[in-house]
N, C-alpha and C. Protein backbone atom coordinates (compact mmCIF):
# COMPACT_ATOMS: atom_id res chain seq x y z
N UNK A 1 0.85 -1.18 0.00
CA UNK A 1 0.00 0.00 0.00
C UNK A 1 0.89 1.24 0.00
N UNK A 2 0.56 2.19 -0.92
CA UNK A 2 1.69 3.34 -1.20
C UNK A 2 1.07 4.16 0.14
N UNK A 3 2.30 5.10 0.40
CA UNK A 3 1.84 5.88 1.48
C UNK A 3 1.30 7.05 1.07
N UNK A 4 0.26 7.76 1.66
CA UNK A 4 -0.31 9.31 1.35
C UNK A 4 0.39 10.08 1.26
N UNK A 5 -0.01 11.23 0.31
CA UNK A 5 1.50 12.64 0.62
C UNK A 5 0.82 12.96 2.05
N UNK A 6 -0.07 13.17 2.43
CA UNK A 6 -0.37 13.71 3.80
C UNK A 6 -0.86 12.60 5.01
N UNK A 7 -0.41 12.50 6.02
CA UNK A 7 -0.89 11.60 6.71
C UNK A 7 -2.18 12.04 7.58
N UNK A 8 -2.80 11.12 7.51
CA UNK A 8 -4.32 10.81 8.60
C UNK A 8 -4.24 11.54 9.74
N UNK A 9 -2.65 11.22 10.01
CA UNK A 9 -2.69 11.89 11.58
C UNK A 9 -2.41 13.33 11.53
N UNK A 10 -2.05 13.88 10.71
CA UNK A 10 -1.60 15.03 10.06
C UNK A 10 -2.96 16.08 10.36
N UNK A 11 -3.81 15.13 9.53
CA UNK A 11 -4.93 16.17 9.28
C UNK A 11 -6.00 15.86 10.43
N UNK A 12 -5.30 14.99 11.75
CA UNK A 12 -6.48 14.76 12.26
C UNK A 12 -5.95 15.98 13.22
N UNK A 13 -4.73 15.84 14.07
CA UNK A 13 -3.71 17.15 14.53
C UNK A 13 -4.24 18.49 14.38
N UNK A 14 -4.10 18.99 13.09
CA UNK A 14 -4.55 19.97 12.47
C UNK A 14 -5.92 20.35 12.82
N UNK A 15 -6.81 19.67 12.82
CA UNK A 15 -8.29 19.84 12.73
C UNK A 15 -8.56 19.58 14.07
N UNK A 16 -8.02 19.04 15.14
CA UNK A 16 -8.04 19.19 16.17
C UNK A 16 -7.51 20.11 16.93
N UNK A 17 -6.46 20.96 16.54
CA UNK A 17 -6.00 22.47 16.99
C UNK A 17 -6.71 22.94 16.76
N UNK A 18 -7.62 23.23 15.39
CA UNK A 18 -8.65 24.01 15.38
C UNK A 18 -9.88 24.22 15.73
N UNK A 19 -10.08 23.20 16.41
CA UNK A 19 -11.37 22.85 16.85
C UNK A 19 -11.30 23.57 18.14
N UNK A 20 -10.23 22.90 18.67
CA UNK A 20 -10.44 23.44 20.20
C UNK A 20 -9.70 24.95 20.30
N UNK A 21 -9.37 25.55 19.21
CA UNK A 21 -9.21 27.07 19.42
C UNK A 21 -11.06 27.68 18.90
N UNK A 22 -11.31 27.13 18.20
CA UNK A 22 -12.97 27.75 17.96
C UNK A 22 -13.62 27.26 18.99
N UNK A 23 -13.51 26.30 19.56
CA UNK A 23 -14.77 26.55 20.87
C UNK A 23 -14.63 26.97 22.06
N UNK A 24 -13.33 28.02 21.78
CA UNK A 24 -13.47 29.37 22.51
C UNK A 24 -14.69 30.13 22.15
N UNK A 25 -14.73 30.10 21.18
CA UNK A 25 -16.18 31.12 21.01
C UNK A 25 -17.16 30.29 21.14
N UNK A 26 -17.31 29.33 19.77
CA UNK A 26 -18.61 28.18 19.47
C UNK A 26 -18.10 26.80 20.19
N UNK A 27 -19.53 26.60 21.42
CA UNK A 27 -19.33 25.86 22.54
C UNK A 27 -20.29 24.62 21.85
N UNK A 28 -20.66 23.84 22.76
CA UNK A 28 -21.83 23.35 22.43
C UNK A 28 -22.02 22.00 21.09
N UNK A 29 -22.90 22.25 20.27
CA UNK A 29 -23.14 21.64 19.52
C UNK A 29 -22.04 21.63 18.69
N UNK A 30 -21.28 22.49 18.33
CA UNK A 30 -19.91 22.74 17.41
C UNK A 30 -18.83 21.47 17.71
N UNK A 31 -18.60 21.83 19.22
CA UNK A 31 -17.54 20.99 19.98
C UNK A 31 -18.07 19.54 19.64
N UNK A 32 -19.68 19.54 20.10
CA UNK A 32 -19.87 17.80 19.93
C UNK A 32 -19.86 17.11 18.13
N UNK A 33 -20.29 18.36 17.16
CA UNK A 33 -19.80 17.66 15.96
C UNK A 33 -18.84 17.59 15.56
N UNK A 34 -17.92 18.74 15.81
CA UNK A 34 -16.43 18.11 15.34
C UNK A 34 -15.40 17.19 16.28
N UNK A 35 -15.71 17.18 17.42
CA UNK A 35 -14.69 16.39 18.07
C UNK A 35 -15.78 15.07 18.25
N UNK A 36 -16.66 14.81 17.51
CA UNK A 36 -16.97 13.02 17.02
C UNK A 36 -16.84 13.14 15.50
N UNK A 37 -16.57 13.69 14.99
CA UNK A 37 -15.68 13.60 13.79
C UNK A 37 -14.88 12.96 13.78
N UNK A 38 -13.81 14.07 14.27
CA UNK A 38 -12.80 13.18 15.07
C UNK A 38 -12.12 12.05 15.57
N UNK A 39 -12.89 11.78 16.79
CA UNK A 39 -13.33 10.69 17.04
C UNK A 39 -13.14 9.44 16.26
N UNK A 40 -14.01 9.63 14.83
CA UNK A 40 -14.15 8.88 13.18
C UNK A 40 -12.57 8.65 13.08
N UNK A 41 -12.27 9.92 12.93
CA UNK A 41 -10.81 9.95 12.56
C UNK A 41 -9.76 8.89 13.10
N UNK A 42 -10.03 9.04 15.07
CA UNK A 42 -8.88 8.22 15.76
C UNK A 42 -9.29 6.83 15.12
N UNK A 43 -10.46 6.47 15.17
CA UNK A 43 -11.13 4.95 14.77
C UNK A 43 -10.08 4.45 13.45
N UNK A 44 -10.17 5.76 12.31
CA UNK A 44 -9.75 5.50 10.79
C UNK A 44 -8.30 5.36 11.13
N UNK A 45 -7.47 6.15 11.88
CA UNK A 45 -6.45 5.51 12.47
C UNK A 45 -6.00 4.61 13.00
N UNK A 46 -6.59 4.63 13.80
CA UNK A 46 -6.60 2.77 14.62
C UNK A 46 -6.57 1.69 14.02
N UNK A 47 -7.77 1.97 13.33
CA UNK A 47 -7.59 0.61 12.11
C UNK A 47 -7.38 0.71 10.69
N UNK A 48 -5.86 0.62 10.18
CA UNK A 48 -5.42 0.99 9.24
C UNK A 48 -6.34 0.53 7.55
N UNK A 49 -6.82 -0.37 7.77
CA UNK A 49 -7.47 -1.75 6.78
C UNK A 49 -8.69 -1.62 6.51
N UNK A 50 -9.43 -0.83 8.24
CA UNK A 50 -10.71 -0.86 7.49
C UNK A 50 -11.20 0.53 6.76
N UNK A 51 -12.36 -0.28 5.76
CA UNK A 51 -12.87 0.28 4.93
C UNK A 51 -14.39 1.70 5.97
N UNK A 52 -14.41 0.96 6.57
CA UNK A 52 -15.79 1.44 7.59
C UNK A 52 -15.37 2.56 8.07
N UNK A 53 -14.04 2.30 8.37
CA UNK A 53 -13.50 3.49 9.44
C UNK A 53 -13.34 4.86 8.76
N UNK A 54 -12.70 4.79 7.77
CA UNK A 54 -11.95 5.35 6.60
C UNK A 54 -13.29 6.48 6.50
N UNK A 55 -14.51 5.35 5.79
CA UNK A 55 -15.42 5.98 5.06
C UNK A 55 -16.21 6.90 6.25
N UNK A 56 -16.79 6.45 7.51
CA UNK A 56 -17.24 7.43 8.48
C UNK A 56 -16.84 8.21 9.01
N UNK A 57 -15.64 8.11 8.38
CA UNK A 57 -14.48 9.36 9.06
C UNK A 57 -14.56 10.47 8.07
N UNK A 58 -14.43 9.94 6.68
CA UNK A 58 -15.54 11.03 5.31
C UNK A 58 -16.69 11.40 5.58
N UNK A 59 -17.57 10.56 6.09
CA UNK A 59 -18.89 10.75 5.71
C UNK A 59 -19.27 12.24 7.15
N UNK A 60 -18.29 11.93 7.97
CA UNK A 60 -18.58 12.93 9.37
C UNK A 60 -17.52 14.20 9.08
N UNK A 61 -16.73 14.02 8.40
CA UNK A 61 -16.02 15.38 8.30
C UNK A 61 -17.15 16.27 7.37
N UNK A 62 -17.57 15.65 6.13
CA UNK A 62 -18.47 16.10 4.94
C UNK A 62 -19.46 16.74 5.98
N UNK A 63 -20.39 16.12 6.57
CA UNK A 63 -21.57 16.38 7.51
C UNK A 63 -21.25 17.57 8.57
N UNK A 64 -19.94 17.72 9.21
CA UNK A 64 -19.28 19.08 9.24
C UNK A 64 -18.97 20.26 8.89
N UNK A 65 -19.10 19.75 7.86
CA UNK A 65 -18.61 20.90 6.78
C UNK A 65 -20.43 21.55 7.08
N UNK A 66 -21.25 20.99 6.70
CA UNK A 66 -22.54 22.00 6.69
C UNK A 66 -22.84 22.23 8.24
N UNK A 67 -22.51 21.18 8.93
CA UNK A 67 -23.34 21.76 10.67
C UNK A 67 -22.10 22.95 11.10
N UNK A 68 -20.90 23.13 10.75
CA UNK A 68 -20.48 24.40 10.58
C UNK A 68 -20.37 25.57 10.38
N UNK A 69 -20.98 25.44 8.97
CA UNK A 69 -21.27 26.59 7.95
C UNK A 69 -22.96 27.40 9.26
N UNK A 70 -23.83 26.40 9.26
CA UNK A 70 -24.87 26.42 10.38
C UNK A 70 -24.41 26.97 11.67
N UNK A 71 -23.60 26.33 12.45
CA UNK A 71 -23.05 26.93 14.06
C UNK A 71 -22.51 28.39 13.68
N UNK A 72 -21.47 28.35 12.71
CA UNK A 72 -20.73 29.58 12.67
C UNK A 72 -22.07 30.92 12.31
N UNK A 73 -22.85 30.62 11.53
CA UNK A 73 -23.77 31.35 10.87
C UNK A 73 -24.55 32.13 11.90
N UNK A 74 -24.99 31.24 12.87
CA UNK A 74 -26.49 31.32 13.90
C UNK A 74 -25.42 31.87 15.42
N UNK A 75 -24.35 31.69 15.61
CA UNK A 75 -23.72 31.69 16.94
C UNK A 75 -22.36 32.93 16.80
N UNK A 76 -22.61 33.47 15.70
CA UNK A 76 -21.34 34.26 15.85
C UNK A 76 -21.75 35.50 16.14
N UNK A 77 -21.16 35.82 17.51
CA UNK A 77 -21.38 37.37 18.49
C UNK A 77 -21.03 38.39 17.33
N UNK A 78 -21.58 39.40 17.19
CA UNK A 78 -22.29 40.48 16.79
C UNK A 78 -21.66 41.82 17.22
N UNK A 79 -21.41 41.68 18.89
CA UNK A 79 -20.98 42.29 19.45
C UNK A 79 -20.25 42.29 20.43
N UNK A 80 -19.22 42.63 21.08
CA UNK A 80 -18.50 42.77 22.14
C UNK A 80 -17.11 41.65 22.20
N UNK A 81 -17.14 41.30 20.88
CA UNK A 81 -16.05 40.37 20.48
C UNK A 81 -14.79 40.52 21.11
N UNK A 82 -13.91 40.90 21.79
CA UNK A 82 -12.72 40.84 22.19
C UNK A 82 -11.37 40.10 21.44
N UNK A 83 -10.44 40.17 21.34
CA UNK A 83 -8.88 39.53 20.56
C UNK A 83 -9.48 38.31 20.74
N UNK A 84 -9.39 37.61 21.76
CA UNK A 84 -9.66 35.69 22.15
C UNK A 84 -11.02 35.52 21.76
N UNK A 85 -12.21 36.36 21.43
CA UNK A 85 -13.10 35.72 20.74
C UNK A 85 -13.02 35.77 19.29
N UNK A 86 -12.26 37.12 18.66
CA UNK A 86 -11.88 36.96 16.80
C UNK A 86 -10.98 35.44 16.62
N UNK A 87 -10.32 35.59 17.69
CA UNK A 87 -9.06 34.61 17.35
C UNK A 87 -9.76 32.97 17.28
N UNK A 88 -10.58 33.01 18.07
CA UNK A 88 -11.67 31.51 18.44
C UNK A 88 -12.48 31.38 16.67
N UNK A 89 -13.15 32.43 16.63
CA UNK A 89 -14.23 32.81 15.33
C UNK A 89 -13.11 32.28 14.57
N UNK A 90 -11.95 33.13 14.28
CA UNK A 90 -11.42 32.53 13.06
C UNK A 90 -10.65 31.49 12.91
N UNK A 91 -10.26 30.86 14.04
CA UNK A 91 -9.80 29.60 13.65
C UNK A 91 -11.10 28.34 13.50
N UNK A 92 -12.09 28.88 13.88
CA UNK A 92 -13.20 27.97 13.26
C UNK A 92 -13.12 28.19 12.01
N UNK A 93 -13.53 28.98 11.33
CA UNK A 93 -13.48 29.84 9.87
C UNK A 93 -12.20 29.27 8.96
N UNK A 94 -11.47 28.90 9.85
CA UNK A 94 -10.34 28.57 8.89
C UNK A 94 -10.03 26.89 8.82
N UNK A 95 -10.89 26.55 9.85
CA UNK A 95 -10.85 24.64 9.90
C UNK A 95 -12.21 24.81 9.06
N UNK A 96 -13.19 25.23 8.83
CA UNK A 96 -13.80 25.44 7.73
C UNK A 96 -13.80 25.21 6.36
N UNK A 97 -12.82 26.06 6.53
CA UNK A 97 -12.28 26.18 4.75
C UNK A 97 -11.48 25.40 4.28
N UNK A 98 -10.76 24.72 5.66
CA UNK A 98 -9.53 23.91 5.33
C UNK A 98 -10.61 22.49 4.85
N UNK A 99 -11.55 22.30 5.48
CA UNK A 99 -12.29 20.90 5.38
C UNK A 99 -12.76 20.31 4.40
N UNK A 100 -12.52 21.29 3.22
CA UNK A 100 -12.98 20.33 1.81
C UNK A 100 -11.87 20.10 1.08
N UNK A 101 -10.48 20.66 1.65
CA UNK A 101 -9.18 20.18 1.24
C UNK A 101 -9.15 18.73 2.11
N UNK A 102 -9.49 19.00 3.43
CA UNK A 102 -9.35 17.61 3.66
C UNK A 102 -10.19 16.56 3.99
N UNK A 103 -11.07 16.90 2.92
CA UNK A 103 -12.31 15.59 2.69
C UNK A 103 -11.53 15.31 1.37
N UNK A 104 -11.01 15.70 0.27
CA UNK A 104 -10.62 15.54 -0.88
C UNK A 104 -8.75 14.34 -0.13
N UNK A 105 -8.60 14.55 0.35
CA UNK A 105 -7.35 13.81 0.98
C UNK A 105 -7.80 12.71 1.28
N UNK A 106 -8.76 12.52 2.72
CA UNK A 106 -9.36 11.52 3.00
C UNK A 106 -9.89 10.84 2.35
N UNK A 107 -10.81 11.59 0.89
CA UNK A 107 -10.65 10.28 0.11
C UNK A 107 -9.87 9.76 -0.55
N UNK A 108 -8.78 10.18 -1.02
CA UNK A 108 -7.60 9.85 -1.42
C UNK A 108 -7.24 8.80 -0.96
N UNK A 109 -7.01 8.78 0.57
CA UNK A 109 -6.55 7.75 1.73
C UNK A 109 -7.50 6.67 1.30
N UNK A 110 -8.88 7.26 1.54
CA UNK A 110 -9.88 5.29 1.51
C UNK A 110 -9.75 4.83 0.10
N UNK A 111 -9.50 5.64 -0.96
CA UNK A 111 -9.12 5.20 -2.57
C UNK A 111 -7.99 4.07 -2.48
N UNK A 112 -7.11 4.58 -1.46
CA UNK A 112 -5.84 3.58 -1.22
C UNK A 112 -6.13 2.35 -0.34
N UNK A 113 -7.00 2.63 0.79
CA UNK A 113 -7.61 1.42 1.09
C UNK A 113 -8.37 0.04 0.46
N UNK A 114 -8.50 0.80 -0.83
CA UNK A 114 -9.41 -0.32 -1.49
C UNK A 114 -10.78 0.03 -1.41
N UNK A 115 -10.94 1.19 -1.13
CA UNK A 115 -12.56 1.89 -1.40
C UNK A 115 -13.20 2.05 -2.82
N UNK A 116 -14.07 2.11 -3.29
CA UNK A 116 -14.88 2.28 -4.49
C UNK A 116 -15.03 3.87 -4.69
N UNK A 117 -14.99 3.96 -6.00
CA UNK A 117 -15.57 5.25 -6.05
C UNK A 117 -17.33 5.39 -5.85
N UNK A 118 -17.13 6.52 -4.94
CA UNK A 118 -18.72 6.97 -4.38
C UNK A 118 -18.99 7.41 -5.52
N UNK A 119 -20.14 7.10 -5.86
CA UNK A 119 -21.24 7.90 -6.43
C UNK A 119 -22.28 8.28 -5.99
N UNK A 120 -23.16 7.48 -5.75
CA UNK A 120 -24.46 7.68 -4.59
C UNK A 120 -24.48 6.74 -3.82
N UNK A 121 -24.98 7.68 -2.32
CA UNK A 121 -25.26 6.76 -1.52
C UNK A 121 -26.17 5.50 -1.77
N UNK A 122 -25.39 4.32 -1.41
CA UNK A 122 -26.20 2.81 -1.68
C UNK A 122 -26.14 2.22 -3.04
N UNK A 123 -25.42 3.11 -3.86
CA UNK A 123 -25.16 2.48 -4.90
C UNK A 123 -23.64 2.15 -5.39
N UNK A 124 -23.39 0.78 -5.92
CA UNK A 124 -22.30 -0.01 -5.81
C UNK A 124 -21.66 0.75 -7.55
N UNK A 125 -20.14 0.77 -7.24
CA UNK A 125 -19.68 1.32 -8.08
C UNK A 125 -19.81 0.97 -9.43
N UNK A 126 -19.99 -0.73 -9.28
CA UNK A 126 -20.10 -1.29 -10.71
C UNK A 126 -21.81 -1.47 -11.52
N UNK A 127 -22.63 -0.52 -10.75
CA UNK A 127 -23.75 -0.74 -10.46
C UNK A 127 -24.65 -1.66 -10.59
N UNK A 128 -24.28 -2.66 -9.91
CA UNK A 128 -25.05 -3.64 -9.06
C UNK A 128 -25.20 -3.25 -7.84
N UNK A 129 -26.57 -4.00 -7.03
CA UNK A 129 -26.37 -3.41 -5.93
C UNK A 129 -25.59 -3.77 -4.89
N UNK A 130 -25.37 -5.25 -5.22
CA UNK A 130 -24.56 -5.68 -4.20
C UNK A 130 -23.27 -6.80 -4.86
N UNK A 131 -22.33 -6.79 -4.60
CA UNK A 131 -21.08 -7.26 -5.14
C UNK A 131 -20.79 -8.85 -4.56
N UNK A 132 -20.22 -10.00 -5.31
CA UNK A 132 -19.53 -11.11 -4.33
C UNK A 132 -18.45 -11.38 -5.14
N UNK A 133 -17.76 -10.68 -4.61
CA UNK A 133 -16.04 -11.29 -5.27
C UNK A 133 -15.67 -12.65 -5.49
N UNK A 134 -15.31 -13.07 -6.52
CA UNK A 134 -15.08 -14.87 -6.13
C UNK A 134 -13.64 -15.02 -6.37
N UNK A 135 -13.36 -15.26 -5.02
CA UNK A 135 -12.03 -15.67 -4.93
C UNK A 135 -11.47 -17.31 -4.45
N UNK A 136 -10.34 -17.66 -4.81
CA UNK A 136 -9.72 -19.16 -4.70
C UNK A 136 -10.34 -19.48 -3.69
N UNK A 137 -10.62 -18.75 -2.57
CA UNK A 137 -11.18 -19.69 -0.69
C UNK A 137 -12.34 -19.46 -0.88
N UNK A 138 -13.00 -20.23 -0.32
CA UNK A 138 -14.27 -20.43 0.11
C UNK A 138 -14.69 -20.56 1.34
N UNK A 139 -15.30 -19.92 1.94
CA UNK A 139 -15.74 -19.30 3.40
C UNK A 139 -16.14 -21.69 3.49
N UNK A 140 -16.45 -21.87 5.27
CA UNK A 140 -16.72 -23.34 5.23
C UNK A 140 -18.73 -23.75 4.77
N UNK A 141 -18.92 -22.04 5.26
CA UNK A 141 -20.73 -22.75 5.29
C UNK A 141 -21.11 -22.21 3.77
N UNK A 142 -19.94 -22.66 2.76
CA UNK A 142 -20.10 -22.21 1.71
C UNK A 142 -21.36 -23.05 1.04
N UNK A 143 -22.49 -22.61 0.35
CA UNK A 143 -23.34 -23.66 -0.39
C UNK A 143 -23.00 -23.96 -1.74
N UNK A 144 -22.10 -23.82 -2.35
CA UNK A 144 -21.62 -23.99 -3.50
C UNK A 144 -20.60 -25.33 -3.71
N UNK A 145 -21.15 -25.69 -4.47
CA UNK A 145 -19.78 -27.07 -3.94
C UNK A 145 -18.90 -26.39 -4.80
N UNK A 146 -17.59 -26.89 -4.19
CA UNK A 146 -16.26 -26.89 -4.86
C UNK A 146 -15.54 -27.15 -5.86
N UNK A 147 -15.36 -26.02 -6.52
CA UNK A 147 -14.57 -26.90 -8.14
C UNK A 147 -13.82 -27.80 -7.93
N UNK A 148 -13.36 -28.69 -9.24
CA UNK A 148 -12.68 -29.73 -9.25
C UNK A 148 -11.52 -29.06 -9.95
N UNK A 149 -10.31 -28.87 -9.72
CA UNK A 149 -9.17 -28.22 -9.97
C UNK A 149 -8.86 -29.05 -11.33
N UNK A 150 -8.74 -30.36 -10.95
CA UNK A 150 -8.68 -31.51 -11.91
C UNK A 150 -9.48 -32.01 -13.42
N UNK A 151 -10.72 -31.53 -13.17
CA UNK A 151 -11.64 -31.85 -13.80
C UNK A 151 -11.80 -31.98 -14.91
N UNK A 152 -10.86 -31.32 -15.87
CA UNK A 152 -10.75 -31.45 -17.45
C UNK A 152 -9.88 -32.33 -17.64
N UNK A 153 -8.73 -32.70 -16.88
CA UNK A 153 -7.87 -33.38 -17.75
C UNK A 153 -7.49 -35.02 -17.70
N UNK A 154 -8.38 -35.41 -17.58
CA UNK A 154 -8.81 -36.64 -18.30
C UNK A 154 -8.17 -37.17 -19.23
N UNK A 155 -8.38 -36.50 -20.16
CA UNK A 155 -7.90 -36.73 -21.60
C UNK A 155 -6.76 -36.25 -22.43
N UNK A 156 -6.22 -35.77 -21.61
CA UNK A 156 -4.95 -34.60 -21.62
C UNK A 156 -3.90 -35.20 -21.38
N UNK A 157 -3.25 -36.78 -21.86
CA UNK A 157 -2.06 -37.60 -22.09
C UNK A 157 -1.85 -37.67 -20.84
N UNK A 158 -0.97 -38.89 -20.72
CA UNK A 158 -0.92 -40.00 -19.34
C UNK A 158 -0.82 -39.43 -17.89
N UNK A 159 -1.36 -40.39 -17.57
CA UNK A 159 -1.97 -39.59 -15.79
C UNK A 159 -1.34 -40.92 -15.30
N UNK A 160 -1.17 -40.81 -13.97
CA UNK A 160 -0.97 -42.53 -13.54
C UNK A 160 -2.35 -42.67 -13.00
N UNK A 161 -2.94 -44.02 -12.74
CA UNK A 161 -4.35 -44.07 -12.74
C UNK A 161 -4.42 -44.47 -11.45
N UNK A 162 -4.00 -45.07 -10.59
CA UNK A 162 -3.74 -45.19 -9.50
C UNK A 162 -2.96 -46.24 -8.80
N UNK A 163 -3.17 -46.98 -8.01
CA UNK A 163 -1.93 -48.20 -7.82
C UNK A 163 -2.43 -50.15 -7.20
């Protein structure tokens, strides 16, 4: 597996400085959507392989991106702002903007995992709806009986026949 130009942990770092410099200002609902984002994130870290992790760790940064655009919109003081509340405001504002650079990364990352390209939700890339890879193993409560590896060559010049 090739490595990312940017690492996971990189952008999880990043987006976690910024988080907790904006909820100096935006408390509340802000804090609980991006730091379970997050959250997504340590998971997508943790487990390098999976596909689940990867993708809810997209699917909650994306879903950020608008309950953001929303908190910042409805919660930003008006008046009596002080240095440590501009400074809070705009480092929200700026993990903001940074977040569709790094939803475009993250998918990058689950592309390398072996993710599909999204198109719509619930729909399978090759559009079917649902996929079964057939590979050499066969799970045991398989209902399919088992090829015969052997099975053609019969007739395919001398075999020993047995003893």
């Amino acid at each position: 597996m090739d490595q990312p130009a940017v690492s996971l942990k990189v952008i999880l770092l990043v987006h976690w400085l910024l988080t907790t410099w904006g909820c100096l200002v935006f408390g509340g609902p802000y804090a609980w959507a991006n730091f379970s984002a997050l959250a997504l994130g340590v998971w997508a870290v943790a487990q390098r392989d999976s596909l689940d992790a990867i993708s809810m760790f997209l699917g909650g940064f994306v879903l950020t991106i608008l309950l953001d655009i929303i908190h910042i919109s409805i919660f930003y003081p008006r008046v009596g702002l002080l240095d440590t509340g501009r400074f809070g405001a705009g480092m929200a504002i700026l993990s903001l903007l940074l977040k569709p650079f790094s939803c475009f990364l993250v998918y990058q990352i689950y592309l390398q995992r072996g993710g599909g390209i999204l198109i719509l939700p619930g729909e399978h890339p090759s559009g079917s709806g649902s996929s079964h890879e057939r590979s050499a193993y066969q799970t045991i409560d398989s209902s399919e009986a088992p090829t015969d590896f052997y099975a053609g060559v019969e007739g395919k010049g001398p075999t020993s026949q047995g003893y």
